[in-house]
Protein backbone atom coordinates (compact mmCIF):
# COMPACT_ATOMS: atom_id res chain seq x y z
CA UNK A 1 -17.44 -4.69 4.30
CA UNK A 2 -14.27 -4.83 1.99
CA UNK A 3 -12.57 -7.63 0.84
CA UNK A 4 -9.25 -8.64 1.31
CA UNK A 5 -8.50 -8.28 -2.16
CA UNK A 6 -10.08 -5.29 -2.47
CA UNK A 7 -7.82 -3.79 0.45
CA UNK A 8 -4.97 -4.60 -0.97
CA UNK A 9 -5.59 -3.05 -4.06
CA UNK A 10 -6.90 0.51 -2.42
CA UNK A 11 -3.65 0.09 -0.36
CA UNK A 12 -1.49 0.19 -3.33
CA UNK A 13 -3.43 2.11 -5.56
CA UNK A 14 -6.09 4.27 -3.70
CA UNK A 15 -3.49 5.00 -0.87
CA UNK A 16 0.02 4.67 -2.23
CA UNK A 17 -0.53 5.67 -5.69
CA UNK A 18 -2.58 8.98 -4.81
CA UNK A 19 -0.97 12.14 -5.29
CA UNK A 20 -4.06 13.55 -3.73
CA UNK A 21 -4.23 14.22 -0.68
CA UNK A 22 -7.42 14.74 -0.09
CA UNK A 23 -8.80 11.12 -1.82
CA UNK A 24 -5.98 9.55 -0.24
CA UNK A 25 -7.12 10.78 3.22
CA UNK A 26 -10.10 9.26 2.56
CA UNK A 27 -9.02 6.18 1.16
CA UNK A 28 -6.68 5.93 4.24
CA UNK A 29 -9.81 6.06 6.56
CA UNK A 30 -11.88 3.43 4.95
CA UNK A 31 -9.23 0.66 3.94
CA UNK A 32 -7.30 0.69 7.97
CA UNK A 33 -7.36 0.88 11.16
CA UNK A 34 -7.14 3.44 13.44
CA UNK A 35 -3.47 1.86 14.38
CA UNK A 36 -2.60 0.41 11.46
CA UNK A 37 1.05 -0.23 11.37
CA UNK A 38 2.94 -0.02 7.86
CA UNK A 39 6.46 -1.66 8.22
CA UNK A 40 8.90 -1.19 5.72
CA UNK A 41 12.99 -1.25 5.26
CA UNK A 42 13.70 2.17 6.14
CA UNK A 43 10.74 2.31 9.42
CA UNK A 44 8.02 1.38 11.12
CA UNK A 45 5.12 3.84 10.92
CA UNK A 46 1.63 3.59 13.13
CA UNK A 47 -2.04 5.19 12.41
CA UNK A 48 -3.59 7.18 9.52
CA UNK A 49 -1.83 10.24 9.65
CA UNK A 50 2.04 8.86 9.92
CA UNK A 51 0.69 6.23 7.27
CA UNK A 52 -0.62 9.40 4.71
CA UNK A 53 3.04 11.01 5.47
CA UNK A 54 4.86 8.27 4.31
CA UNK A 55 2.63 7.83 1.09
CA UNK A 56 2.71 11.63 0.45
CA UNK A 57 6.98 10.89 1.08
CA UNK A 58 6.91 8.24 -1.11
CA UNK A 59 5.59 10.24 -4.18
CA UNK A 60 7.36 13.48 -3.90
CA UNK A 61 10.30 11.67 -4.53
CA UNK A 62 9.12 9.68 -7.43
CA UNK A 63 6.84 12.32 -8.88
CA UNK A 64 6.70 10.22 -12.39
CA UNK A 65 6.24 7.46 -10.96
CA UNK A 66 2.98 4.30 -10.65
CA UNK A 67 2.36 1.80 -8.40
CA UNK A 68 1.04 -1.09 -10.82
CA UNK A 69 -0.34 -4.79 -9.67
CA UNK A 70 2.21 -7.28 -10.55
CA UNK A 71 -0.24 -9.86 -10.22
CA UNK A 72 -2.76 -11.54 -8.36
CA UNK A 73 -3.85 -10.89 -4.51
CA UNK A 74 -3.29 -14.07 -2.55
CA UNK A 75 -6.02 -14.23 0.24
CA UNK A 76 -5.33 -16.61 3.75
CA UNK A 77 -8.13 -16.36 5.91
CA UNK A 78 -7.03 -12.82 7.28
CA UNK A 79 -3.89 -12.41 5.58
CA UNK A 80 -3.77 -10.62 2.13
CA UNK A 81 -0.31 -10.83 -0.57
CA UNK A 82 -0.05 -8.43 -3.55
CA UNK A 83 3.19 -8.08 -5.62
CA UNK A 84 3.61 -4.65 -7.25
CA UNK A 85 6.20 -2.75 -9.51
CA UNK A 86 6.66 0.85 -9.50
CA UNK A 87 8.06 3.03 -12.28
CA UNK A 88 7.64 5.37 -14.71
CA UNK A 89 4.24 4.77 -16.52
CA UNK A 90 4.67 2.19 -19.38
CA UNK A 91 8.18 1.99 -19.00
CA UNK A 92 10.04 -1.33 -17.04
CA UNK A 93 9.49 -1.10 -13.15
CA UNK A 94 12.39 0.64 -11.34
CA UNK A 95 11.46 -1.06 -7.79
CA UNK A 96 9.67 -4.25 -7.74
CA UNK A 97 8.12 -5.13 -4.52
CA UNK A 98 4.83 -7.09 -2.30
CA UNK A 99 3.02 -5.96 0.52
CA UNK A 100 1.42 -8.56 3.33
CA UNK A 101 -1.21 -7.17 5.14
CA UNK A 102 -3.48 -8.67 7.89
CA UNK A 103 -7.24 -7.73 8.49
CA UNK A 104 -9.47 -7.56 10.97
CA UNK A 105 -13.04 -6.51 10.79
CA UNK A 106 -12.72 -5.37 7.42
CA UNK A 107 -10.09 -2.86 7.57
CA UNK A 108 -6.09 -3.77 7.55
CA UNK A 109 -4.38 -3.52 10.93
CA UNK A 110 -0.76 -4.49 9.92
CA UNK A 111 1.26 -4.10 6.35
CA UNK A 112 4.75 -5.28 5.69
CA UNK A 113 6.70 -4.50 2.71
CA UNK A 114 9.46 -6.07 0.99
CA UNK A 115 11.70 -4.98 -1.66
CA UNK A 116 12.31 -7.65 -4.37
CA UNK A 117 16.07 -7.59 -5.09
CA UNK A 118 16.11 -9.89 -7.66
């Protein structure tokens, strides 16, 4: 079974940073749940295939673009943190961000991300 930790970091890089669709499909399947449901500004998406849209969304309109750890994961009991950035490769972040996920039995059921504005 997965840690937290290492959840959160297929969720950013395994899922959201995959421009393959294939891996990420996979990825998708072993890091959440059935229902998973990824909340963001713009919507509120639930299970693996709406979740893989909104990744594949994501990219196609960044196509230079990297989701990079901005630090740490912070682990509480089933919650997991991660800050990220997300910008052209070696180059200063263009959209700075976290994600807070919860977890049961090893797989995440709920994400929420936030935007950093400052």
């Amino acid at each position: 079974m997965a840690t937290i930790e290492q959840l959160m970091q297929a969720n950013l890089l395994e899922v959201f940073n995959e421009r393959d669709s294939t891996r990420r499909r996979e990825a998708i399947t072993r890091t959440y749940a059935p229902e998973v449901q990824f909340s963001d500004p713009d919507e509120i998406v639930t299970g693996h295939e709406a979740l893989n849209a909104k990744a594949a969304k994501i990219l196609a309109g960044a196509p230079d673009f990297v989701f990079t750890a901005a630090g740490p994961t912070r682990v509480n009991h089933d919650l997991g943190y991660l800050e990220w950035n997300f910008g052209p490769e070696g180059r200063p972040p263009v959209v700075r961000g976290l994600d807070i996920a919860l977890v049961k039995d090893g797989l995440i059921t709920t994400v929420y991300t936030l935007l950093r504005t400052d």
